[in-house]
N, C-alpha and C. Protein backbone atom coordinates (compact mmCIF):
# COMPACT_ATOMS: atom_id res chain seq x y z
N UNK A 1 -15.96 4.31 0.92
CA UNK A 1 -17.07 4.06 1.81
C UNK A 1 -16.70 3.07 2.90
N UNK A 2 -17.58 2.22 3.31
CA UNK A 2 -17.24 0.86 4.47
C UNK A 2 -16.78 0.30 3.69
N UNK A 3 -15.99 0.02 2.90
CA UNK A 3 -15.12 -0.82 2.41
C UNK A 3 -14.13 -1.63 3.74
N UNK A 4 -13.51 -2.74 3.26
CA UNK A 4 -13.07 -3.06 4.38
C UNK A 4 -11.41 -3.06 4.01
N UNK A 5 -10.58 -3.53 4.34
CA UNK A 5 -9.11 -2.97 3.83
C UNK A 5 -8.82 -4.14 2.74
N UNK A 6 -8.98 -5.15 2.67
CA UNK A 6 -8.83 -6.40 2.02
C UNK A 6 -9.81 -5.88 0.81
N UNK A 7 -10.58 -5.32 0.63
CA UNK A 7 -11.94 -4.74 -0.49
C UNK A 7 -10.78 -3.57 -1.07
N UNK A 8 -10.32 -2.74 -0.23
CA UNK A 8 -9.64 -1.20 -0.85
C UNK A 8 -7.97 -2.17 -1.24
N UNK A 9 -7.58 -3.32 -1.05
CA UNK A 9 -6.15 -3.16 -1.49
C UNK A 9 -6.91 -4.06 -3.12
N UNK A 10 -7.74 -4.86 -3.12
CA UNK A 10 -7.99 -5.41 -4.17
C UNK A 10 -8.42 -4.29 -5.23
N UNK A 11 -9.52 -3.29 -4.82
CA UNK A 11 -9.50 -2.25 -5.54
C UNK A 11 -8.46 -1.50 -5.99
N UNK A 12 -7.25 -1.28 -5.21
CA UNK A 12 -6.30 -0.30 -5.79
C UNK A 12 -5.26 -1.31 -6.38
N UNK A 13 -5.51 -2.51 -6.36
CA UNK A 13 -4.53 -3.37 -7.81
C UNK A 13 -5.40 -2.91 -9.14
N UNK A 14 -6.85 -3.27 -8.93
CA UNK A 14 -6.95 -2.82 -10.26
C UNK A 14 -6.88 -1.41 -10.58
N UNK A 15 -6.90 -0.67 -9.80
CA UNK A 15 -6.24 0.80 -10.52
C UNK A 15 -4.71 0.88 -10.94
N UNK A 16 -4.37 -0.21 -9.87
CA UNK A 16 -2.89 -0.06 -10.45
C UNK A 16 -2.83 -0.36 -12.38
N UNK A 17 -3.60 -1.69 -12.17
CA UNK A 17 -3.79 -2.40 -13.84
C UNK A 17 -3.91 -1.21 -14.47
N UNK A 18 -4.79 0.02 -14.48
CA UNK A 18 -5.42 0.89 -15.59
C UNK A 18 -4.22 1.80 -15.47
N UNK A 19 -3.81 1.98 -14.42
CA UNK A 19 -2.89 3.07 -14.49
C UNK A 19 -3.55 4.38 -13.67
N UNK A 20 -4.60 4.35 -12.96
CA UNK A 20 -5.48 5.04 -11.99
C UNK A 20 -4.20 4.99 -10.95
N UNK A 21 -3.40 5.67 -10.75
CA UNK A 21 -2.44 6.10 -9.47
C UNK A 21 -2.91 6.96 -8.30
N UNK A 22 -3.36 7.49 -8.58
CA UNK A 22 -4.42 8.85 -7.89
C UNK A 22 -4.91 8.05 -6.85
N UNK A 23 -6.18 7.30 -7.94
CA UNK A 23 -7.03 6.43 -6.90
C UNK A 23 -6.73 5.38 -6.29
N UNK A 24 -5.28 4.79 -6.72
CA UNK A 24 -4.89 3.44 -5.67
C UNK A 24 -3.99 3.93 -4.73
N UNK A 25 -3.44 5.34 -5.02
CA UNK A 25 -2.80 5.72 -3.54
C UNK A 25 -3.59 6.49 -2.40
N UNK A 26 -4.92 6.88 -3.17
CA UNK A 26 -5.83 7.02 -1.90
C UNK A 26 -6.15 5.90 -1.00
N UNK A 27 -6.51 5.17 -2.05
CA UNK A 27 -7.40 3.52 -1.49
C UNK A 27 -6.07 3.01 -0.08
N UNK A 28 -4.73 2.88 -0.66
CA UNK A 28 -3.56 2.87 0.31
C UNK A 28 -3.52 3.98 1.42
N UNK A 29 -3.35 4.88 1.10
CA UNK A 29 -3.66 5.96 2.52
C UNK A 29 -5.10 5.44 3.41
N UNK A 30 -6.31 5.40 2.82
CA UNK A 30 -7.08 4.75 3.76
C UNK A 30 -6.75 3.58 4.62
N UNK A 31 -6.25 2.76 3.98
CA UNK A 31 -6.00 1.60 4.23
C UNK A 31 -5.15 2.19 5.78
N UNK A 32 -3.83 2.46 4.89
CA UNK A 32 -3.19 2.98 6.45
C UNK A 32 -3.69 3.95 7.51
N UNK A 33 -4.92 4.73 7.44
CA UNK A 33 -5.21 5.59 8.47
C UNK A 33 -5.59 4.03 9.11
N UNK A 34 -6.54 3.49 8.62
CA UNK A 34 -7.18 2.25 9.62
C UNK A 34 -6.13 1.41 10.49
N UNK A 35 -5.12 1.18 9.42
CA UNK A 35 -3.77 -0.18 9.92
C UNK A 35 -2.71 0.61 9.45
N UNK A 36 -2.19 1.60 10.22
CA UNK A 36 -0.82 1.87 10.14
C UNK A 36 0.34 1.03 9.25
N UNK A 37 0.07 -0.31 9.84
CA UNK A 37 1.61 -0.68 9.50
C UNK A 37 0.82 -2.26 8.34
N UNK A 38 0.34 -1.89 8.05
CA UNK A 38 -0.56 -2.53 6.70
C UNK A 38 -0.08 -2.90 5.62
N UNK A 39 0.94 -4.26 5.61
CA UNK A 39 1.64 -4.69 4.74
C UNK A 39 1.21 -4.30 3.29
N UNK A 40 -0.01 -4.66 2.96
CA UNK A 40 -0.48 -4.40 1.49
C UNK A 40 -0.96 -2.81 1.23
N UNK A 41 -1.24 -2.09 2.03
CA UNK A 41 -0.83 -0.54 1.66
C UNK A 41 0.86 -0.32 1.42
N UNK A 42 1.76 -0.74 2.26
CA UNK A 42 2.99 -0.03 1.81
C UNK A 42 3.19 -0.78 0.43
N UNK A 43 2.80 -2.17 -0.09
CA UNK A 43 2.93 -2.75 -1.23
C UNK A 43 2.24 -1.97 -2.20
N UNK A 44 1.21 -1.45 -1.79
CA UNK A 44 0.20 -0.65 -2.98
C UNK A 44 1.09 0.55 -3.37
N UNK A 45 1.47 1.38 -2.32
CA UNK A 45 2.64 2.42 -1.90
C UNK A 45 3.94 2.35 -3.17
N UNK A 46 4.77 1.26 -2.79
CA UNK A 46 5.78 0.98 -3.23
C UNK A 46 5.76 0.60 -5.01
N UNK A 47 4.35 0.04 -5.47
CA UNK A 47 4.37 -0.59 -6.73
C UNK A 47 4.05 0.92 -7.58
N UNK A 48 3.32 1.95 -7.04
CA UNK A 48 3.29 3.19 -7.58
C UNK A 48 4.53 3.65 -7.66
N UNK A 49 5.31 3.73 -6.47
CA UNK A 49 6.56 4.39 -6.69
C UNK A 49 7.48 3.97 -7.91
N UNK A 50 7.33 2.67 -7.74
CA UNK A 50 8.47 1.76 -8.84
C UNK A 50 7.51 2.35 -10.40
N UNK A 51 6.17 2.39 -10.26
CA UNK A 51 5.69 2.51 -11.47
C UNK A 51 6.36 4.27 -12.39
N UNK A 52 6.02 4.84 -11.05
CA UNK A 52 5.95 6.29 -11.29
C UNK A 52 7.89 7.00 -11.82
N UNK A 53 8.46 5.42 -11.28
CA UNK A 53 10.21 5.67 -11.23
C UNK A 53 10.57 6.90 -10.21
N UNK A 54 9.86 6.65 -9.14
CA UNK A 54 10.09 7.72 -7.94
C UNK A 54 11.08 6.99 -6.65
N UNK A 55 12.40 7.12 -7.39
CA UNK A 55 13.56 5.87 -6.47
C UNK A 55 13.28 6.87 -4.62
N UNK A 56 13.34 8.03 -4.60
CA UNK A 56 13.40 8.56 -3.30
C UNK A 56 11.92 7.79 -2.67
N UNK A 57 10.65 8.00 -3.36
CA UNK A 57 9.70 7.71 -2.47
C UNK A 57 9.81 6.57 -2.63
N UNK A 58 10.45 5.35 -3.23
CA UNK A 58 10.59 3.85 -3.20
C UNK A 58 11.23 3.34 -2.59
N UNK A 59 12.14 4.39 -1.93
CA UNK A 59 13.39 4.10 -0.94
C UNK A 59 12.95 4.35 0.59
N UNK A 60 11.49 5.31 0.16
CA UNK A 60 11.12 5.41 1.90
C UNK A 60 10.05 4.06 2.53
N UNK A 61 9.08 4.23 0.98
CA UNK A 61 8.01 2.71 1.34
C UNK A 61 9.41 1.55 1.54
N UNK A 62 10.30 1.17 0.99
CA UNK A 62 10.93 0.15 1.37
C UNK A 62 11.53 0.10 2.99
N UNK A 63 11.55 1.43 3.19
CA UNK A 63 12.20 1.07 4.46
C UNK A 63 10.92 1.14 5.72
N UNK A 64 10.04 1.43 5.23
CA UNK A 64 8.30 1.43 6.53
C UNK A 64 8.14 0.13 6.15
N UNK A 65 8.24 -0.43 4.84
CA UNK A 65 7.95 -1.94 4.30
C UNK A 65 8.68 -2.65 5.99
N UNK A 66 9.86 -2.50 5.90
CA UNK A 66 10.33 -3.67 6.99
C UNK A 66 10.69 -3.34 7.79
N UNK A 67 10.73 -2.16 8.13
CA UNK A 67 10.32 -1.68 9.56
C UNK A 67 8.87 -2.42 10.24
N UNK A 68 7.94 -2.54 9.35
CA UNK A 68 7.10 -3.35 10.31
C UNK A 68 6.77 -4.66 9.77
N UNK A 69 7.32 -5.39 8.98
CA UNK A 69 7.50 -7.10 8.20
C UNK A 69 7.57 -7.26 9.58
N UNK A 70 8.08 -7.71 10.22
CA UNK A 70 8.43 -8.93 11.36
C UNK A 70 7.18 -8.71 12.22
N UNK A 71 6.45 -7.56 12.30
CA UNK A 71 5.64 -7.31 13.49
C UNK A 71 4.75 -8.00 13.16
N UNK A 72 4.25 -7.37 11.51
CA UNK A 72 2.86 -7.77 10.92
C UNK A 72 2.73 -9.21 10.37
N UNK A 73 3.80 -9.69 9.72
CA UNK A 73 3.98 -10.81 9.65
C UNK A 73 3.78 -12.06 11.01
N UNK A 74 3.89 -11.82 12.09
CA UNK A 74 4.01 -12.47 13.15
C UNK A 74 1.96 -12.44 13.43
N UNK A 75 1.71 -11.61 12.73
CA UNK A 75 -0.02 -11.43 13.53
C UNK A 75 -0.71 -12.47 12.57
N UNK A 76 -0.10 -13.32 11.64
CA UNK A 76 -0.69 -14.34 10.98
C UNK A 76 -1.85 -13.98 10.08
N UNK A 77 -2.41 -12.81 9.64
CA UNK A 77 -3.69 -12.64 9.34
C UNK A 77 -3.46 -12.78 7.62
């Protein structure tokens, strides 16, 4: 719903907790339609992958991971 992105990454940790993957990589895709380069979606991204032992898709979130670190990091938020 209006969730706001800081509301959907806290929500999709605790799916991560239950093991709800489904629903915390939606909550992450939303996240990124809103903020593309949305540090805590590719983190939501990446902790599924590592969970799921999916080294190819962990190897791609790592590399969108810092492809945009320096940008997003610099916007202080």
């Amino acid at each position: 719903g209006d969730r706001d992105i800081d509301t959907r990454y806290h929500m999709a940790t605790l799916q991560l907790m239950v093991g709800q993957f489904p629903a915390a990589l939606a909550l992450a895709d939303t996240m990124l339609i809103e903020s593309p380069d949305n540090l805590l979606a590719w983190y939501v991204r990446g902790i599924i992958a590592d969970f799921q032992q999916d080294t190819v898709r962990l190897g791609e979130v790592h590399r969108e991971f810092d492809k945009v670190f320096d940008a997003e990091s610099a916007t202080r938020l």
